[in-house]
N, C-alpha and C. Protein backbone atom coordinates (compact mmCIF):
# COMPACT_ATOMS: atom_id res chain seq x y z
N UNK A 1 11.89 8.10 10.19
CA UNK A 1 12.43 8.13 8.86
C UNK A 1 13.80 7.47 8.82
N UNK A 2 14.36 7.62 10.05
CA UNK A 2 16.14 6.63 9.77
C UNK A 2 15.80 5.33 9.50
N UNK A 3 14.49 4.79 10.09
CA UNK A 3 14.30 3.33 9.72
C UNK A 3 14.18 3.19 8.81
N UNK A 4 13.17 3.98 8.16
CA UNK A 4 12.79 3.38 6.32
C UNK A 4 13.93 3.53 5.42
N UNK A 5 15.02 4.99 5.94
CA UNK A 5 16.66 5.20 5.22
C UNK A 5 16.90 3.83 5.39
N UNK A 6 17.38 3.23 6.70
CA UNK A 6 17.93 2.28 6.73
C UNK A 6 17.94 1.06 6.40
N UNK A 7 16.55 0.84 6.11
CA UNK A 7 15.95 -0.39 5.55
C UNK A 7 16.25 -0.63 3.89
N UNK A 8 15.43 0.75 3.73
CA UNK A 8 16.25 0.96 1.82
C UNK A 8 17.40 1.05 1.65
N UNK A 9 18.64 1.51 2.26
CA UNK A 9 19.90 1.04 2.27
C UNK A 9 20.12 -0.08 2.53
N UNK A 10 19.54 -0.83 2.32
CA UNK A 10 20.04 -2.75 2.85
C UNK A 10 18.80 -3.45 2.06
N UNK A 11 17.78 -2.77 1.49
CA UNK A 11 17.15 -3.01 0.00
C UNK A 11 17.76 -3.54 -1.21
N UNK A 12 18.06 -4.06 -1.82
CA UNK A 12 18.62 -3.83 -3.15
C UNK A 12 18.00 -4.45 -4.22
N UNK A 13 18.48 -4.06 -5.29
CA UNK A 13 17.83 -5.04 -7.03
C UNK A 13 18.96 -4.70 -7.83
N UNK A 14 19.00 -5.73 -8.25
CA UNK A 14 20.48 -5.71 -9.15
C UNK A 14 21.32 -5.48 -8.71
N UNK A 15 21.99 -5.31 -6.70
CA UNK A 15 22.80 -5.32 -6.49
C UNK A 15 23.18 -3.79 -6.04
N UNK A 16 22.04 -3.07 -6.52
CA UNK A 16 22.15 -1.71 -5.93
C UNK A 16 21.02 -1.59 -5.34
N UNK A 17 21.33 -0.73 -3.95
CA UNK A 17 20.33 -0.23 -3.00
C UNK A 17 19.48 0.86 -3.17
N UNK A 18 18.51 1.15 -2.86
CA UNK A 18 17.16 2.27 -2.44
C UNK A 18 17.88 3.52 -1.61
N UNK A 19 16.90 4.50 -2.40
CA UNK A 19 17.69 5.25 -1.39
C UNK A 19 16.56 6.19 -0.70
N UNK A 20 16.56 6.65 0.46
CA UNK A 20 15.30 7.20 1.01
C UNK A 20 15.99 8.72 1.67
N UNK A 21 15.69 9.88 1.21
CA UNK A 21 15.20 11.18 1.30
C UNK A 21 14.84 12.22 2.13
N UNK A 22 13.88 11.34 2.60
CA UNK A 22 13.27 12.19 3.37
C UNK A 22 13.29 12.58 5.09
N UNK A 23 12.84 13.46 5.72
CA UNK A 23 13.72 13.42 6.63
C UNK A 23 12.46 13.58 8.02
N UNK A 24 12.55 13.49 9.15
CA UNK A 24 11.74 13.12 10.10
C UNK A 24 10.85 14.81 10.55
N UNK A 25 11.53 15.46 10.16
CA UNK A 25 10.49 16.98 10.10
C UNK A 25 10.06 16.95 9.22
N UNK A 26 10.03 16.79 7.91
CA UNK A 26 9.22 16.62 7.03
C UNK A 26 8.18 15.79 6.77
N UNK A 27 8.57 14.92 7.13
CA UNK A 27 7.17 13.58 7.58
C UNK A 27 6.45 14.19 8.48
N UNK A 28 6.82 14.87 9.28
CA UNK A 28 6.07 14.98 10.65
C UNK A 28 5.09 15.79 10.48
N UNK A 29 5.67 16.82 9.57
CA UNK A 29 4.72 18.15 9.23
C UNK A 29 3.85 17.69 8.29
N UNK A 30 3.92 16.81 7.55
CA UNK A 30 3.17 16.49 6.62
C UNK A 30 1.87 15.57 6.92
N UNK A 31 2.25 14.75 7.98
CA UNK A 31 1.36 14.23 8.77
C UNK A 31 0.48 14.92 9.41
N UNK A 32 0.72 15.70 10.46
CA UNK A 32 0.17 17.04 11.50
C UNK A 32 -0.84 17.85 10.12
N UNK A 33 -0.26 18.46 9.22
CA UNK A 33 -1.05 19.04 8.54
C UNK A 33 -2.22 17.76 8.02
N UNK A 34 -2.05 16.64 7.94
CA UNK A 34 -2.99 16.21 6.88
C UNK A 34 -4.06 15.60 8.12
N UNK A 35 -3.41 15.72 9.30
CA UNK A 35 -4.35 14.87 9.92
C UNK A 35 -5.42 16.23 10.13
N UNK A 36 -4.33 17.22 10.72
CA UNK A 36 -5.52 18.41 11.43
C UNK A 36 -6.80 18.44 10.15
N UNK A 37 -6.47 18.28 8.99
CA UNK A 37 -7.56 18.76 7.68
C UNK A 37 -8.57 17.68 7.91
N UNK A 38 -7.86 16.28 7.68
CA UNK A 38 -9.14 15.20 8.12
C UNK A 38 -10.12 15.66 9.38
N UNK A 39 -9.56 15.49 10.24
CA UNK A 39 -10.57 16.28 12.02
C UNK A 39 -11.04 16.97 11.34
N UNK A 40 -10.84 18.18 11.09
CA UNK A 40 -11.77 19.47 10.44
C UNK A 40 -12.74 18.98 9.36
N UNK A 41 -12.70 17.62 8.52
CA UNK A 41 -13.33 17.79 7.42
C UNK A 41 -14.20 16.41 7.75
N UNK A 42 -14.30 16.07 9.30
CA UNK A 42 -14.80 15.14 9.76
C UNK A 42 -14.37 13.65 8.61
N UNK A 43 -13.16 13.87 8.74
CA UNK A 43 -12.44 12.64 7.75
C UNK A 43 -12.59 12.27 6.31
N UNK A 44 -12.92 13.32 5.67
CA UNK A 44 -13.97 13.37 4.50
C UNK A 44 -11.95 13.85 3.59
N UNK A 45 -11.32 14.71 4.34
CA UNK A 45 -9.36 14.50 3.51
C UNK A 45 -9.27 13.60 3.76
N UNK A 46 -9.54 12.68 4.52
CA UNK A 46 -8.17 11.47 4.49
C UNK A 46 -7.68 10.96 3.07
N UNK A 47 -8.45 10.44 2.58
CA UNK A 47 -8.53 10.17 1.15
C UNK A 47 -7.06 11.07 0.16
N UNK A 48 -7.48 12.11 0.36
CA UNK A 48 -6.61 13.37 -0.15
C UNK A 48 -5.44 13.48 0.56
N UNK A 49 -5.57 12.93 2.33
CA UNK A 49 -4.22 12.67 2.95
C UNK A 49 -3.17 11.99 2.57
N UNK A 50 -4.28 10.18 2.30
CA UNK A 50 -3.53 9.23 1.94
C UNK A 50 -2.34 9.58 0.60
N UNK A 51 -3.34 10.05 -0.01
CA UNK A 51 -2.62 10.79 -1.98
C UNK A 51 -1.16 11.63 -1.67
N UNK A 52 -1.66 12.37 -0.73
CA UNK A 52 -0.15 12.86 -0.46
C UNK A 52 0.55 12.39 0.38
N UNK A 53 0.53 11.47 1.30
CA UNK A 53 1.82 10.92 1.64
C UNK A 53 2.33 9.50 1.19
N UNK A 54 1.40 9.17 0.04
CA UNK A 54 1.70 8.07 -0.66
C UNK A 54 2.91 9.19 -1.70
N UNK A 55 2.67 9.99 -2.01
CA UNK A 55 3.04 10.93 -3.32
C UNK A 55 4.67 11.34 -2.60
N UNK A 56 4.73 11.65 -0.81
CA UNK A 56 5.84 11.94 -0.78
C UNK A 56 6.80 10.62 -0.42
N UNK A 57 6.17 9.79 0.05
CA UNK A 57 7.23 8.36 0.25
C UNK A 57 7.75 8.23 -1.45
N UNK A 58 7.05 8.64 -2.40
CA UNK A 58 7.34 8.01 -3.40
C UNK A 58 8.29 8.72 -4.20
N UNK A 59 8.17 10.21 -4.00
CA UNK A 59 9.11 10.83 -4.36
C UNK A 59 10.64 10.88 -3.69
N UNK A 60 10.40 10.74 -2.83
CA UNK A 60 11.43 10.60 -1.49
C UNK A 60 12.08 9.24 -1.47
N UNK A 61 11.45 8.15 -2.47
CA UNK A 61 12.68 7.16 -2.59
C UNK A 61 12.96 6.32 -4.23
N UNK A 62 14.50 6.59 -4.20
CA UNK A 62 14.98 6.38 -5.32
C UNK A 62 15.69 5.35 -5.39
N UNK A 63 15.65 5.22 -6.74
CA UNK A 63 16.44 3.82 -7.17
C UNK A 63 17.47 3.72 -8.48
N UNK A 64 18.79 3.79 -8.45
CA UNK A 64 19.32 3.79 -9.94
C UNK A 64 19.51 5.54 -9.80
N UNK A 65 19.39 6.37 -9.08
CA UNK A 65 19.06 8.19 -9.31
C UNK A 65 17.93 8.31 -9.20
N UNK A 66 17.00 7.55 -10.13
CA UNK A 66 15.53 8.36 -10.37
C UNK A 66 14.51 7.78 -8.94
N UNK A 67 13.82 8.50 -8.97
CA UNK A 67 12.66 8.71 -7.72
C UNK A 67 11.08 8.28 -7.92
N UNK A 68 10.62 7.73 -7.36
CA UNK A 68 9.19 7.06 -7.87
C UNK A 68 8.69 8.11 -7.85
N UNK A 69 7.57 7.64 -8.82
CA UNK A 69 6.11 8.86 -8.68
C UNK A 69 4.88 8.21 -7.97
N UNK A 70 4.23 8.87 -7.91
CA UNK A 70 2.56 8.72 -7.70
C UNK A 70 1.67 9.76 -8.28
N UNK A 71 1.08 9.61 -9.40
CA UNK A 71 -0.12 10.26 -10.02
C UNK A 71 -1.27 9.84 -9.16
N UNK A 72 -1.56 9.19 -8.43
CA UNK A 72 -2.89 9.13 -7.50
C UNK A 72 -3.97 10.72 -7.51
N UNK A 73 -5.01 10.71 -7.26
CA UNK A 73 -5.97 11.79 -6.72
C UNK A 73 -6.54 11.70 -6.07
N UNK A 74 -7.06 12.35 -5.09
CA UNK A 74 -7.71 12.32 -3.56
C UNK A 74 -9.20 12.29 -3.97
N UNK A 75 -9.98 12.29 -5.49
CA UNK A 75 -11.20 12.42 -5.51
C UNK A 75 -11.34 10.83 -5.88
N UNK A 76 -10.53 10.62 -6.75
CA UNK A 76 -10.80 8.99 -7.01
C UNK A 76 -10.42 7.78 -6.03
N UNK A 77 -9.77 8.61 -5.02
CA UNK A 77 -9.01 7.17 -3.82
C UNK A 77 -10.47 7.58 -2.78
N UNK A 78 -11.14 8.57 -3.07
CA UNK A 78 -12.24 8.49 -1.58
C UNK A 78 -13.14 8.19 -2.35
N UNK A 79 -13.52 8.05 -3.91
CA UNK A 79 -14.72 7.57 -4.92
C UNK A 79 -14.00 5.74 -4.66
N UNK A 80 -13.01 5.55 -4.57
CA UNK A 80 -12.61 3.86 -4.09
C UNK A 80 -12.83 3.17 -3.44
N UNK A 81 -12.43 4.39 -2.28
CA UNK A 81 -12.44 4.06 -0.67
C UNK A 81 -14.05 3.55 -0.78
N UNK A 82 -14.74 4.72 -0.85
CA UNK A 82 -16.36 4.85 -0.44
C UNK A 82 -16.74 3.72 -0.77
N UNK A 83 -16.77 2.86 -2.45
CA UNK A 83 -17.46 1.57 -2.39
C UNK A 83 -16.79 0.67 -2.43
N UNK A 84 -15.65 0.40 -2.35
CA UNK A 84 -15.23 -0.97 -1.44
C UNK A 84 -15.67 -0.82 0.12
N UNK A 85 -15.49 -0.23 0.73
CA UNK A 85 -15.72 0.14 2.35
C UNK A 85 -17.35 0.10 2.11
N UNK A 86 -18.18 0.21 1.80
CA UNK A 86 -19.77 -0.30 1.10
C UNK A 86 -19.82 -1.35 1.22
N UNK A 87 -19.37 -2.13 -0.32
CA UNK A 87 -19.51 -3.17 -0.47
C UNK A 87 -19.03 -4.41 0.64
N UNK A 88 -18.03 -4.22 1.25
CA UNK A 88 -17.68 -5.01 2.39
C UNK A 88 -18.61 -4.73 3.73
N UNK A 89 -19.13 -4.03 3.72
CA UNK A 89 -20.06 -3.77 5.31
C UNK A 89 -21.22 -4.42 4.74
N UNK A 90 -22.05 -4.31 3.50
CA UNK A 90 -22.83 -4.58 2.53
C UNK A 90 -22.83 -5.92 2.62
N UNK A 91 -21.71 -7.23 2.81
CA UNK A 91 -21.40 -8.16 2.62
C UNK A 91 -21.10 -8.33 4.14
N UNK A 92 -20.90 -7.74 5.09
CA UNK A 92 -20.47 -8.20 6.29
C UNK A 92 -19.19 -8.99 6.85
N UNK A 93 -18.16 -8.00 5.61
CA UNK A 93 -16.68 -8.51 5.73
C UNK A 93 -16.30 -8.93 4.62
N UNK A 94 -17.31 -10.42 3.87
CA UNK A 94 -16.55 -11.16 3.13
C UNK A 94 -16.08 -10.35 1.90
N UNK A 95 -16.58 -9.29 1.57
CA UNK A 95 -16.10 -8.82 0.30
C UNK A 95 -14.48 -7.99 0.30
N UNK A 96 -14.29 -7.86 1.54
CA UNK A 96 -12.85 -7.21 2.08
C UNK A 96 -11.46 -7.44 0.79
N UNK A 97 -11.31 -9.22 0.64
CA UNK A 97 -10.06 -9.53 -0.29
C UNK A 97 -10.20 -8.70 -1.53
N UNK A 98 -11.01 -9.01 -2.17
CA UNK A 98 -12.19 -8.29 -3.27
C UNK A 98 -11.70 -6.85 -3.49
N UNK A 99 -12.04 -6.01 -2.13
CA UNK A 99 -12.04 -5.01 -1.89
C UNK A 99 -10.05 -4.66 -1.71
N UNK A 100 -9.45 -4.95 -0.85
CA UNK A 100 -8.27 -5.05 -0.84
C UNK A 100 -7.21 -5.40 -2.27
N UNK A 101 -7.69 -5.61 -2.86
CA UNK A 101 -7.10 -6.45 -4.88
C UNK A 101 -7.41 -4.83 -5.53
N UNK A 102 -8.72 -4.33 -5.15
CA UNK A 102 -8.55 -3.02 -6.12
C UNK A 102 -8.06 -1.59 -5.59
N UNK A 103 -8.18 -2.01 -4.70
CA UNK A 103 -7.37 -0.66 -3.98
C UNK A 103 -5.58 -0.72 -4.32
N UNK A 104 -5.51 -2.05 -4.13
CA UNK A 104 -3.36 -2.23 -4.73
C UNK A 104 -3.71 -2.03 -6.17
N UNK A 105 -4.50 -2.67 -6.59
CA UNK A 105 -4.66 -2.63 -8.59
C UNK A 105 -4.50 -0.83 -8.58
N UNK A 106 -5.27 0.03 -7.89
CA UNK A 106 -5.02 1.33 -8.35
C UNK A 106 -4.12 2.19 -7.68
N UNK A 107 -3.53 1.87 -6.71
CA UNK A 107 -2.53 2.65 -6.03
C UNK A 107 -1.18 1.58 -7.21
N UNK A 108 -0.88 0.84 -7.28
CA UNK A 108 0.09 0.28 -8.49
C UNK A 108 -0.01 0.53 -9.63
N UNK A 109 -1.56 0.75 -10.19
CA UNK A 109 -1.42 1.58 -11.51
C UNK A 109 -0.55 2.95 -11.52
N UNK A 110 -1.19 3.88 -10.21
CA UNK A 110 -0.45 4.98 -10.37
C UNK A 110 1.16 5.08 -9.95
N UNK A 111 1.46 4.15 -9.76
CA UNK A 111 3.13 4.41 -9.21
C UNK A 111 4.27 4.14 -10.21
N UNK A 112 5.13 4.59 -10.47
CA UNK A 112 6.14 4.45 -11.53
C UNK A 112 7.11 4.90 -10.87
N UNK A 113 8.14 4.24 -11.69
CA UNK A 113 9.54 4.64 -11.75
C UNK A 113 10.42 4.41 -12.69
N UNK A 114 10.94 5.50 -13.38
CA UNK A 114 11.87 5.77 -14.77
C UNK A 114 10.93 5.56 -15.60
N UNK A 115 9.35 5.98 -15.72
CA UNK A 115 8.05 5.89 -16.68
C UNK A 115 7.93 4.80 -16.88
N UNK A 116 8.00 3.57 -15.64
CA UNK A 116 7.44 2.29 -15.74
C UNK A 116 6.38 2.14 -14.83
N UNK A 117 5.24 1.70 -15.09
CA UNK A 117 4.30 2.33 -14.42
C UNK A 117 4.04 0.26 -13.94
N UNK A 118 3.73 0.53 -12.51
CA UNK A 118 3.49 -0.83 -11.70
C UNK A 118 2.66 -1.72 -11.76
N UNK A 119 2.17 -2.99 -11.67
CA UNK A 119 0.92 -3.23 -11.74
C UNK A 119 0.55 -4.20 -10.95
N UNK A 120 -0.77 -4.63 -10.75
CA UNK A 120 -0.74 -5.88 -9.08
C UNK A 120 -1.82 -6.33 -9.77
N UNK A 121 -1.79 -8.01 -10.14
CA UNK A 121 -2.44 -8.43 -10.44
C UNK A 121 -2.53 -9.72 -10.06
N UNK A 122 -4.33 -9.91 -9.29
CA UNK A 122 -4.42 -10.93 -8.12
C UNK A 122 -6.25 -11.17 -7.93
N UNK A 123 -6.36 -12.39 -7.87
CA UNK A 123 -7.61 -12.70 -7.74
C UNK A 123 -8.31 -12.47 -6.10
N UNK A 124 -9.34 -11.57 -6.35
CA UNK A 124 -10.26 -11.61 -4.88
C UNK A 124 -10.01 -13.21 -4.10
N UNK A 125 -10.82 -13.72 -5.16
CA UNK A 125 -11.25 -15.18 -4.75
C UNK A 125 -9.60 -16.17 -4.27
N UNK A 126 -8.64 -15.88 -4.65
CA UNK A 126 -7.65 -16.56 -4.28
C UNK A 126 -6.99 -15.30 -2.87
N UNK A 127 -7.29 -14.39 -3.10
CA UNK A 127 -6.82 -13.72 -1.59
C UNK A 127 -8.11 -13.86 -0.27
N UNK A 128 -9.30 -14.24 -0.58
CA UNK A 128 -9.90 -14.53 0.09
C UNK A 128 -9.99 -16.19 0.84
N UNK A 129 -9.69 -17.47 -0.45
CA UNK A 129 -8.95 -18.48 0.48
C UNK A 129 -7.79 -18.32 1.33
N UNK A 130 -7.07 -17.58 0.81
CA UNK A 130 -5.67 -17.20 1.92
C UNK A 130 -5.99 -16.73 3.17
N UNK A 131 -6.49 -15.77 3.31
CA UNK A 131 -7.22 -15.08 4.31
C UNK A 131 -7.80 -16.02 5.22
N UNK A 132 -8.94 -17.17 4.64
CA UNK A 132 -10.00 -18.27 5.33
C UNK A 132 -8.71 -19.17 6.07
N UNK A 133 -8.23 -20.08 5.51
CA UNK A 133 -7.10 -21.01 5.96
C UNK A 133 -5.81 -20.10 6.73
N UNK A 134 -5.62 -18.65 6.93
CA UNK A 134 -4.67 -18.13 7.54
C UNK A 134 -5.54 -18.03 9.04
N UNK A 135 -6.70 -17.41 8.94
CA UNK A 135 -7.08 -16.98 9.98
C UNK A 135 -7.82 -18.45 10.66
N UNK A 136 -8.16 -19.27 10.01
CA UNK A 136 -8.85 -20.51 10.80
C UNK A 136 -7.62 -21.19 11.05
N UNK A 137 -6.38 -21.18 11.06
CA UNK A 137 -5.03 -22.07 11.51
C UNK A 137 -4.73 -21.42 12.34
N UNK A 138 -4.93 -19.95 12.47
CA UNK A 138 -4.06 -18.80 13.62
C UNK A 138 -4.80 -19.34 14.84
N UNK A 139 -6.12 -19.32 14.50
CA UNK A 139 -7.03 -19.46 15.88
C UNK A 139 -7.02 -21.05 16.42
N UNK A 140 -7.29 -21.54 15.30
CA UNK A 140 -7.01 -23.39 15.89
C UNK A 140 -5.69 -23.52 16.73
N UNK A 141 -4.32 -22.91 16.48
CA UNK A 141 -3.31 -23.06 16.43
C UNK A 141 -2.88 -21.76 17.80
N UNK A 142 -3.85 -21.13 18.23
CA UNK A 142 -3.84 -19.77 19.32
C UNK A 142 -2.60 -18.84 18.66
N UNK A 143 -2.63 -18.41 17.78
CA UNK A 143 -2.12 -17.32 17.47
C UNK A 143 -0.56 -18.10 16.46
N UNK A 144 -0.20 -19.44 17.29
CA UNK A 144 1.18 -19.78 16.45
C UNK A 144 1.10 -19.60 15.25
N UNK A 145 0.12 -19.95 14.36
CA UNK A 145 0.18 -19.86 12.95
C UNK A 145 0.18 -18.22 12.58
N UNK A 146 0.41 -17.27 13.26
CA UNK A 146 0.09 -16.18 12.27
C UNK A 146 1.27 -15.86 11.64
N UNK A 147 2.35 -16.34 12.50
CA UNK A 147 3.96 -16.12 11.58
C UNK A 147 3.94 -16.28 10.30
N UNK A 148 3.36 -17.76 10.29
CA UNK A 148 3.49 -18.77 8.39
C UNK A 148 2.00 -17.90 7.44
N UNK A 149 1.54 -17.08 8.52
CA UNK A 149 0.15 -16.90 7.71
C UNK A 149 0.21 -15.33 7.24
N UNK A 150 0.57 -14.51 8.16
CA UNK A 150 1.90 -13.34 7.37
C UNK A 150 2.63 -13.13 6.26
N UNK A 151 3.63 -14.35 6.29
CA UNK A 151 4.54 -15.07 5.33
C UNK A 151 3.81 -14.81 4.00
N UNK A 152 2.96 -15.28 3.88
CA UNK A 152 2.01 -16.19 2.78
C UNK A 152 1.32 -14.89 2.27
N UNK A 153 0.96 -14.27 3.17
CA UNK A 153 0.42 -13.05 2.95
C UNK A 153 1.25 -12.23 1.90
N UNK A 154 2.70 -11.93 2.60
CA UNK A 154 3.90 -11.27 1.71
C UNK A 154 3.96 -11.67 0.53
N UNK A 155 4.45 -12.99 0.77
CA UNK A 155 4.38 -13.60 -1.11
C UNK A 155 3.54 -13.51 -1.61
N UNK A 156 2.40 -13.71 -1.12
CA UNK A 156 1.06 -13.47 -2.45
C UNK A 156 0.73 -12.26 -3.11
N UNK A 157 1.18 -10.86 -2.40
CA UNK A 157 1.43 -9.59 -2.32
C UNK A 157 2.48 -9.37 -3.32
N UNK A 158 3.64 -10.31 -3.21
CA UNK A 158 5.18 -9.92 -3.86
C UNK A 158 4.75 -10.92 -5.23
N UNK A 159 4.16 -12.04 -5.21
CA UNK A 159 4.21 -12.45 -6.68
C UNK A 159 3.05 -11.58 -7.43
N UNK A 160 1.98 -11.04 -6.86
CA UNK A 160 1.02 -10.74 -7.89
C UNK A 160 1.84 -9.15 -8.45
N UNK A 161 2.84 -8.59 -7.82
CA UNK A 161 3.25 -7.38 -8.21
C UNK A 161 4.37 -7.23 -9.52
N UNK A 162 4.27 -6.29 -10.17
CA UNK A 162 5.21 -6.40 -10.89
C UNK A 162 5.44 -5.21 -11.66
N UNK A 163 6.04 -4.93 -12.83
CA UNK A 163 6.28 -3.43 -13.78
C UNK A 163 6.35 -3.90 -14.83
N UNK A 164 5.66 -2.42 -15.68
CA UNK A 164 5.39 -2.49 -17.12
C UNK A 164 6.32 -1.94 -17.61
N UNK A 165 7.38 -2.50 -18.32
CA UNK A 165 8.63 -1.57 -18.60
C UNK A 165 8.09 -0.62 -19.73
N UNK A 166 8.50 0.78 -19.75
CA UNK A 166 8.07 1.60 -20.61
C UNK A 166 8.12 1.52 -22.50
């Protein structure tokens, strides 16, 4: 947790920094509990895991005073999970970008901050050329290209994102 403090302290927008909360027993416990429930529920919480520690990173870091939210639910992120994770085995991978576009589309619907609620908006089909030309340059190239293909990754991630001001 000092890393992610530290990182959001050297964050900024508009010149003011992030501020992060939370503290390394509290992560820890929160983890330990969510994992022991997954094992027990033969992984059937994770889903419900993910919801809550998406829910406490988000509460746990602020910006301006106020603190993000996450409205997420553990029945609709494992009703998500289940058919994208389908449809991509279904497809034998290729449907993955596809699959990856709606999982950010709904974890960014639910996230806000100061009742501005987030949004990620990005074509399968253009994260799936990215993907083709990242990974066929990494391998032509033995691994050199994955730096620039990372990169590319970030920005395509950072331009499709954005907020709905309230």
């Amino acid at each position: 947790m000092k890393i992610t403090n530290y990182m959001m302290t050297k964050t900024t927008l508009d010149g003011k920094p992030f501020d992060f909360t939370a503290t390394g027993g509290e992560y820890f416990s929160l983890i330990l509990v969510n994992f022991l429930l997954s094992v027990i529920t033969l992984g059937i919480y994770g889903a419900w895991a993910i919801v809550n520690i998406q829910r406490f990173m988000s509460e746990r870091t602020k910006y301006d005073g106020a603190a993000f939210a996450f409205s997420g639910d553990g029945g609709e992120v494992f009703s998500l999970f289940f058919v994208q994770m389908l449809l991509t085995m279904i497809t034998l991978g290729i449907y993955y970008p596809w699959a990856k576009i709606k999982i950010y589309q709904y974890f960014y619907a639910k996230t806000s901050w100061n009742s501005n609620v987030f949004k990620f908006e990005a074509s399968g089909g253009d994260l799936f050329s990215l993907y083709l030309k990242g990974t066929l340059l990494t391998i032509i190239t033995l691994g050199i290209y994955g730096a620039w293909f990372m990169s590319d990754l970030f920005k395509f991630m950072a331009d499709a994102s954005s907020i709905n001001p309230a």
